[in-house]
Protein backbone atom coordinates (compact mmCIF):
# COMPACT_ATOMS: atom_id res chain seq x y z
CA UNK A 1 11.26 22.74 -86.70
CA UNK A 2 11.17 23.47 -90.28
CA UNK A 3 12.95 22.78 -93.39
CA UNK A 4 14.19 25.93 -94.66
CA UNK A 5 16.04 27.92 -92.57
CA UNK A 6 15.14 30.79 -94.37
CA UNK A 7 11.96 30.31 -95.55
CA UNK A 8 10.29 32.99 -98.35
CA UNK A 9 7.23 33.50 -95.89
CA UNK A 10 9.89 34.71 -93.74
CA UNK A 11 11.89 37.42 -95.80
CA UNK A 12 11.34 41.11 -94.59
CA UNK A 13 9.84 40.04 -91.31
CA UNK A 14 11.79 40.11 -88.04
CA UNK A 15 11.35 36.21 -87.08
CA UNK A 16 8.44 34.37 -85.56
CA UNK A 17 7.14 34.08 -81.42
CA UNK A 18 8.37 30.66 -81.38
CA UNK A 19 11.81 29.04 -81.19
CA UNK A 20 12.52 28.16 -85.07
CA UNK A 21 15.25 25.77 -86.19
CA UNK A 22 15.41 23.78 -89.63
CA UNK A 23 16.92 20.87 -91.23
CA UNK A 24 16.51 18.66 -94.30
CA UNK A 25 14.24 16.46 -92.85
CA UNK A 26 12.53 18.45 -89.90
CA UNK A 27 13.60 16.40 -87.63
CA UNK A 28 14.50 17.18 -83.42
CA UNK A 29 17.84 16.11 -83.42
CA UNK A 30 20.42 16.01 -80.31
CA UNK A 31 21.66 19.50 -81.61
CA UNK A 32 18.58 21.36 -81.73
CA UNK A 33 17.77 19.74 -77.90
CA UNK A 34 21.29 20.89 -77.01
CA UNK A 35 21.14 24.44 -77.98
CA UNK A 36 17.39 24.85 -76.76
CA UNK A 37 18.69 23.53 -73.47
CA UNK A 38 21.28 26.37 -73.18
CA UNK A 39 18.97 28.96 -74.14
CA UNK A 40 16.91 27.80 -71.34
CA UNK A 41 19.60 27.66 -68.94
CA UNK A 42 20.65 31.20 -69.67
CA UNK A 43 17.45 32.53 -69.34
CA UNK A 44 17.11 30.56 -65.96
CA UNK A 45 20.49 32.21 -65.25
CA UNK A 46 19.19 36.04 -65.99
CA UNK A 47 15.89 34.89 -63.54
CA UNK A 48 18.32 33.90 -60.83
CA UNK A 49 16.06 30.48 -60.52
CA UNK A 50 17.19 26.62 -60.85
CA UNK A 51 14.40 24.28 -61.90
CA UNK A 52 14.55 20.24 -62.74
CA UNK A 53 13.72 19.19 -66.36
CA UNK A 54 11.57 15.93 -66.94
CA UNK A 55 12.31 14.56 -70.06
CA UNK A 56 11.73 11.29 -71.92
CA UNK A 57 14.14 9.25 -73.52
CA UNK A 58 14.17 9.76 -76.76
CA UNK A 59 16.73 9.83 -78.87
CA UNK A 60 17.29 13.56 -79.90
CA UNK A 61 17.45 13.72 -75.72
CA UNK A 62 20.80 11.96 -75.07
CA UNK A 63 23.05 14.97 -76.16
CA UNK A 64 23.52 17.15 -73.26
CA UNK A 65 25.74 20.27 -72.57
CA UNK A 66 26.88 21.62 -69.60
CA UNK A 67 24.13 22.99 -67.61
CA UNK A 68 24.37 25.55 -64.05
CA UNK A 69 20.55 26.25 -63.66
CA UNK A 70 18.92 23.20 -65.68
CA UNK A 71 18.71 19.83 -64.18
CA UNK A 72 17.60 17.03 -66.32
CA UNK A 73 15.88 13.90 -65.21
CA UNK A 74 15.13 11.33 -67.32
CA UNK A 75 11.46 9.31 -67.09
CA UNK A 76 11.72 5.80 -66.72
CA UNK A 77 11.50 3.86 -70.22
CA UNK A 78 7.96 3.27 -71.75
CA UNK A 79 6.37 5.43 -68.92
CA UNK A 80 5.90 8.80 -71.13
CA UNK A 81 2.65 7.97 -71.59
CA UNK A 82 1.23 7.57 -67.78
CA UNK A 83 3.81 10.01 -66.02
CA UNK A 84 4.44 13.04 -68.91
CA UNK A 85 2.50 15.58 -67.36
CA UNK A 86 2.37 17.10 -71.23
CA UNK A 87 0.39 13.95 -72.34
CA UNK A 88 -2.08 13.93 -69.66
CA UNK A 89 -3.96 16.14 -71.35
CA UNK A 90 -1.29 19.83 -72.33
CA UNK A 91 -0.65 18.61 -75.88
CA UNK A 92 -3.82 18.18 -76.59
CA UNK A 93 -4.86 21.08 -75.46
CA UNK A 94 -2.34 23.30 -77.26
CA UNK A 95 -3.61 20.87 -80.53
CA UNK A 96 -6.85 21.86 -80.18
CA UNK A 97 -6.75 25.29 -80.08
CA UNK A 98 -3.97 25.32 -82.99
CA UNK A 99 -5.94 23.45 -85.20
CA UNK A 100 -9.38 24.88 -84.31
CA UNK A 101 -7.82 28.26 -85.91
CA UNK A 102 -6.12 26.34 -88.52
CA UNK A 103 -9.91 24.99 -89.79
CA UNK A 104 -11.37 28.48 -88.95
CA UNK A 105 -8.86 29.94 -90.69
CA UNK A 106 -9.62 27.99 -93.85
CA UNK A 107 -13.00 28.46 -93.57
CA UNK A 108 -12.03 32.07 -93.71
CA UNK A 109 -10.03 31.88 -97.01
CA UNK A 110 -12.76 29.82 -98.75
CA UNK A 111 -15.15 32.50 -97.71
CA UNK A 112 -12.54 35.08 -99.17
CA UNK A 113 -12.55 32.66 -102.78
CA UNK A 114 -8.57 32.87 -102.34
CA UNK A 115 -6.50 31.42 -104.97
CA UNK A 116 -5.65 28.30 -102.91
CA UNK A 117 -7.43 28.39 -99.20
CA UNK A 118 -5.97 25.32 -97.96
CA UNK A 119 -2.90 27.18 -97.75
CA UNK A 120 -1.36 28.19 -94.54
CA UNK A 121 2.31 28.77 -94.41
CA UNK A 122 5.48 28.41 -91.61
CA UNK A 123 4.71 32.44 -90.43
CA UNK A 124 1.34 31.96 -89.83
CA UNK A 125 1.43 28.21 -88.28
CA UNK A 126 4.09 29.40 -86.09
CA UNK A 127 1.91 32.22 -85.23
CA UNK A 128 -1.20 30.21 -84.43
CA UNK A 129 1.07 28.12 -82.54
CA UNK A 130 2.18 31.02 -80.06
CA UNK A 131 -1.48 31.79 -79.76
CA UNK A 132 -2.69 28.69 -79.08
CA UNK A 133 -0.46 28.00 -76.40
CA UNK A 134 -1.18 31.51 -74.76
CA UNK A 135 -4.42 30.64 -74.50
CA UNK A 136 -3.97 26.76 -72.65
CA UNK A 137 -4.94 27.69 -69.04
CA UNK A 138 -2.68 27.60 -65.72
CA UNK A 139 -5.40 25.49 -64.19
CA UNK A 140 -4.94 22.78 -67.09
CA UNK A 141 -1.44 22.86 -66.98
CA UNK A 142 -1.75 22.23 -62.90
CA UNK A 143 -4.32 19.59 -63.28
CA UNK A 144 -2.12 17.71 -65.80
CA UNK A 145 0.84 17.62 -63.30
CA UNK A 146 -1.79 16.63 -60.66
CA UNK A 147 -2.78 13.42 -63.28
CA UNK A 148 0.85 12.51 -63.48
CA UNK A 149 1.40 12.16 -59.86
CA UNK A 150 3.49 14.79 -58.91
CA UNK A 151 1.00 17.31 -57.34
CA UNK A 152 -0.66 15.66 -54.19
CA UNK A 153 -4.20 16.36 -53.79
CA UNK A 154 -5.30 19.08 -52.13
CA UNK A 155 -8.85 19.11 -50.24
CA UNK A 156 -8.67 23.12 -50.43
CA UNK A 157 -7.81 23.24 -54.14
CA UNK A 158 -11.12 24.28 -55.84
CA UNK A 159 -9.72 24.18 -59.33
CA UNK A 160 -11.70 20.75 -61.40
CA UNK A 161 -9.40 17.85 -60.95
CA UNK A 162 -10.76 16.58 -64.32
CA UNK A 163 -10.02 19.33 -66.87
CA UNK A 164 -10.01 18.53 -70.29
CA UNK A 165 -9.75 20.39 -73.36
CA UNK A 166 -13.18 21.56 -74.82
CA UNK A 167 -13.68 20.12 -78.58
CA UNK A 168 -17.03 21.86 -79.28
CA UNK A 169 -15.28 24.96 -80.87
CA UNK A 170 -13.00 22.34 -83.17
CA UNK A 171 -16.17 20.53 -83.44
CA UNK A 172 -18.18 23.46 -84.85
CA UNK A 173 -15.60 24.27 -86.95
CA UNK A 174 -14.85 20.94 -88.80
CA UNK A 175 -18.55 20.53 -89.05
CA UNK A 176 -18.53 24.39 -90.71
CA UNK A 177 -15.92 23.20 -93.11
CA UNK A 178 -17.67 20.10 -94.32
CA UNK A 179 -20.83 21.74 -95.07
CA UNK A 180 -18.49 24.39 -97.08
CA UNK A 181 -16.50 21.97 -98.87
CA UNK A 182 -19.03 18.92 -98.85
CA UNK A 183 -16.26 16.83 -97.63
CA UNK A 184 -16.86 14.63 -94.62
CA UNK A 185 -14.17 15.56 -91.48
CA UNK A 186 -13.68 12.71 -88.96
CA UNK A 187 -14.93 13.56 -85.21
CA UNK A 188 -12.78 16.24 -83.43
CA UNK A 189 -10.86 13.49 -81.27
CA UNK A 190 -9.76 11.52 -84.23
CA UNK A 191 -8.76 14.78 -86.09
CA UNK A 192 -6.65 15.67 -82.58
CA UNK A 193 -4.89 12.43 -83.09
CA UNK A 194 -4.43 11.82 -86.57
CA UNK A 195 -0.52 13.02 -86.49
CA UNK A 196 0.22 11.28 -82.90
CA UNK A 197 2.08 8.29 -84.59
CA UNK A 198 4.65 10.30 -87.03
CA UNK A 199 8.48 10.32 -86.16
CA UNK A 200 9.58 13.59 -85.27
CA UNK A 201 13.39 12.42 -84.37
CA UNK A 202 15.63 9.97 -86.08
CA UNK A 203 16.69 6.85 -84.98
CA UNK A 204 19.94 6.28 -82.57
CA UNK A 205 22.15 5.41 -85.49
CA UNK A 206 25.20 5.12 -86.58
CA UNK A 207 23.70 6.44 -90.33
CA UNK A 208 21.85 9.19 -88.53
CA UNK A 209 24.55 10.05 -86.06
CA UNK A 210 26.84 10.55 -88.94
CA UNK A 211 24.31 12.71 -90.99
CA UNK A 212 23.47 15.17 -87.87
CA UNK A 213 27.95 15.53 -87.50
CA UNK A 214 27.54 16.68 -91.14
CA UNK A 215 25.25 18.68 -91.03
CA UNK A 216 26.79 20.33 -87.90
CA UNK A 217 30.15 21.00 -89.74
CA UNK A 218 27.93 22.85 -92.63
CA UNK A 219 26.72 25.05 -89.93
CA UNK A 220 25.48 28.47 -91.68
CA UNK A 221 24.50 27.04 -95.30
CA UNK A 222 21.30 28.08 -95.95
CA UNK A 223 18.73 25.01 -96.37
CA UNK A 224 17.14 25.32 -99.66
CA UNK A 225 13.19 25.27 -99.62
CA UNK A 226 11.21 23.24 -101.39
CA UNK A 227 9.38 24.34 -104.82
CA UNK A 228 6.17 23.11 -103.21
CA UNK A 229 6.49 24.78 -100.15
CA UNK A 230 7.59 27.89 -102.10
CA UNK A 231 4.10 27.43 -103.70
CA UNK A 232 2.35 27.08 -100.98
CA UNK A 233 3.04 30.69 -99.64
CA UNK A 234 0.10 33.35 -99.55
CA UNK A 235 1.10 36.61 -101.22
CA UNK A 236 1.12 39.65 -98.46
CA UNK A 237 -0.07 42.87 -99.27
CA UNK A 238 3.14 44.91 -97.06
CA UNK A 239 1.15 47.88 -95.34
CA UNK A 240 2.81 51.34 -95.04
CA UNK A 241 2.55 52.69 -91.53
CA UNK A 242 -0.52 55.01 -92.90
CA UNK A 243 -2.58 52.29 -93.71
CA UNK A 244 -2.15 50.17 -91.04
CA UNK A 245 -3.15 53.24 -88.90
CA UNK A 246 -6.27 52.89 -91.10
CA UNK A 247 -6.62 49.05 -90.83
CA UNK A 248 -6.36 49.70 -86.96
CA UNK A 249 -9.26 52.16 -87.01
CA UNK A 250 -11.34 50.25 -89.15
CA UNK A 251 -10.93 47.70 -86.42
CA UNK A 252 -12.08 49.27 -83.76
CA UNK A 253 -14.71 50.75 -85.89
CA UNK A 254 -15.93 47.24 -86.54
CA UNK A 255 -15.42 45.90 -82.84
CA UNK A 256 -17.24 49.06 -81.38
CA UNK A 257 -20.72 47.19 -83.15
CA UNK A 258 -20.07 44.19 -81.20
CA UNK A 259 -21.40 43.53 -77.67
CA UNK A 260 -19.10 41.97 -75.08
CA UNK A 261 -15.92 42.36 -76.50
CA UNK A 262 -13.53 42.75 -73.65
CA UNK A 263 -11.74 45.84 -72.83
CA UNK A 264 -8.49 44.57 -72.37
CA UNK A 265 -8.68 43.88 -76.61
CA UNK A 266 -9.47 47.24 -77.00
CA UNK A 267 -6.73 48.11 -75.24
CA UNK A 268 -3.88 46.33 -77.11
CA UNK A 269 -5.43 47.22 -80.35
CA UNK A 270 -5.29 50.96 -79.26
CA UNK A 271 -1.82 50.46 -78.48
CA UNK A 272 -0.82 48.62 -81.83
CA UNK A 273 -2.81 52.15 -83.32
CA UNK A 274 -0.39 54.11 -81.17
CA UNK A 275 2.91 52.48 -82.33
CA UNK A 276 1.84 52.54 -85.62
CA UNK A 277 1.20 56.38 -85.09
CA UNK A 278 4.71 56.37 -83.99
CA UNK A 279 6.06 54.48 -86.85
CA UNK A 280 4.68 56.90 -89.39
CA UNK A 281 5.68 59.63 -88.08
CA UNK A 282 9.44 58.59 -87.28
CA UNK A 283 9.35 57.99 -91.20
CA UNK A 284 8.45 61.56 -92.29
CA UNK A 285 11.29 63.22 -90.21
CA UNK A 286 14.20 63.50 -92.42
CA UNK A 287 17.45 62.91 -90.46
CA UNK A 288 19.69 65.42 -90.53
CA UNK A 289 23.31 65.12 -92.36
CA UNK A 290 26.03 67.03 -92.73
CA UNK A 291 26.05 67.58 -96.07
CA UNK A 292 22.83 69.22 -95.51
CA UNK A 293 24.69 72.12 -94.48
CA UNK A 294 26.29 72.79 -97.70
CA UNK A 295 24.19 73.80 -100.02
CA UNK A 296 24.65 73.46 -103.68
CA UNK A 297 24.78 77.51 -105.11
């Protein structure tokens, strides 16, 4: 949740591989809950599956629409913390493989002297976001249920009942950046949890209730963005589909020198090759018209 709708970062791109939603303050509100919930309810619906939602009780949580396929159950006040299967241990994992590539990828832009390396805008935090969560394992996710008590134990589970996200690649890579920078970057845990106390939802009332129905009834304006953030944007070189084809070889060039890469990246970067292959040549056919057929004499 942003605060542009539209953000520049965004313009000529087909969207993001996250669910994206903005308002002025960036703020989960009941609305954003409610339409998220019947996204996930038709989707449910298309699966032919019914499932229960645990939720807390927020306040961006008490708006609910009519639901077939989602049923919502509410944890007991003040009990997030000990029964959430997400904080018993899934956020943090997700954190700290989002903001291990958000320090590497710093590192990388001071190491490429850009213009202003500390910059990393919506596109490619919501993209490092969608990574980082494909790459939070099943067996964490389990484990983190197990914590919360709703998994019993199981004497022929082999999977670690303990499993914890590993902070030695965020570690490395704060302790890269400080030598880079000559800053000092607090341990990896403290880094995970320097964000855990800001408000992400407004309060329950009557000021706030009144500002969301507003905002509702100018459904469609487009949210201005901020000068600053408009700063912050990296300029994009926009490829043509010949040079990516290029980029993609010079990939695989490079990744053919490295030992142990697995195939299955080799594979997906030989497809993303193939479709750009595709791509170019779909723009050098000229589609056919009918006035092509009448020539000028």
């Amino acid at each position: 949740i942003g605060k542009s709708l539209k953000p520049s970062c965004l313009k000529n791109t087909k969207g993001v591989p996250v669910n994206y939603n903005a308002n002025k303050k960036a703020w989960r509100t009941g609305t954003i809950f409610s339409e998220w919930l019947l996204k996930l309810d038709k989707a449910m619906k298309q699966k032919k599956r019914k499932i229960a939602l645990l939720v807390d009780n927020c306040a961006a949580h008490k708006q609910q629409p009519v639901l077939k396929n989602v049923e919502i159950f509410f944890f007991p006040s003040n009990c997030t913390s000990i029964l959430q299967p997400l904080d018993m241990g899934i956020i943090k994992c997700l954190k700290g493989y989002y903001r291990t590539s958000l320090v590497e990828r710093i590192i990388d832009n001071l190491e490429r002297k850009l213009a202003n390396p500390h910059c990393v805008d919506l596109k490619q935090a919501c993209e490092m976001i969608a990574f980082s969560w494909r790459r939070v394992k099943p067996e964490a996710i389990r484990n983190c249920w197990r914590k919360a008590g709703f998994v019993p134990e199981d004497g022929n589970d082999s999977s670690d009942p303990e499993y914890d996200m590993d902070m030695e690649p965020l570690s490395t890579a704060l302790s890269t950046y400080s030598e880079r920078v000559g800053e000092h970057m607090p341990p990896a845990e403290e880094y995970l949890s320097v964000d855990d106390e800001v408000v992400v939802f407004p309060e329950l009332t009557d000021e706030n209730i009144l500002e969301e129905f507003q905002s509702n009834k100018r459904e469609g304006e487009e949210i201005e963005e901020d000068e600053e953030e408009e700063e912050l944007i990296i300029n994009r070189q926009t490829l043509t589909p010949a040079e990516a084809i290029a980029s993609c070889e010079a990939l695989q060039n490079f990744l053919s020198t490295v030992p142990s890469i697995p195939e299955s990246h080799l594979v997906n970067l030989d497809a993303i090759r193939s479709l750009c292959v595709s791509l170019n040549i779909q723009k050098k056919v000229k589609q056919t018209t009918i006035s092509d057929f009448f020539k000028k004499c």
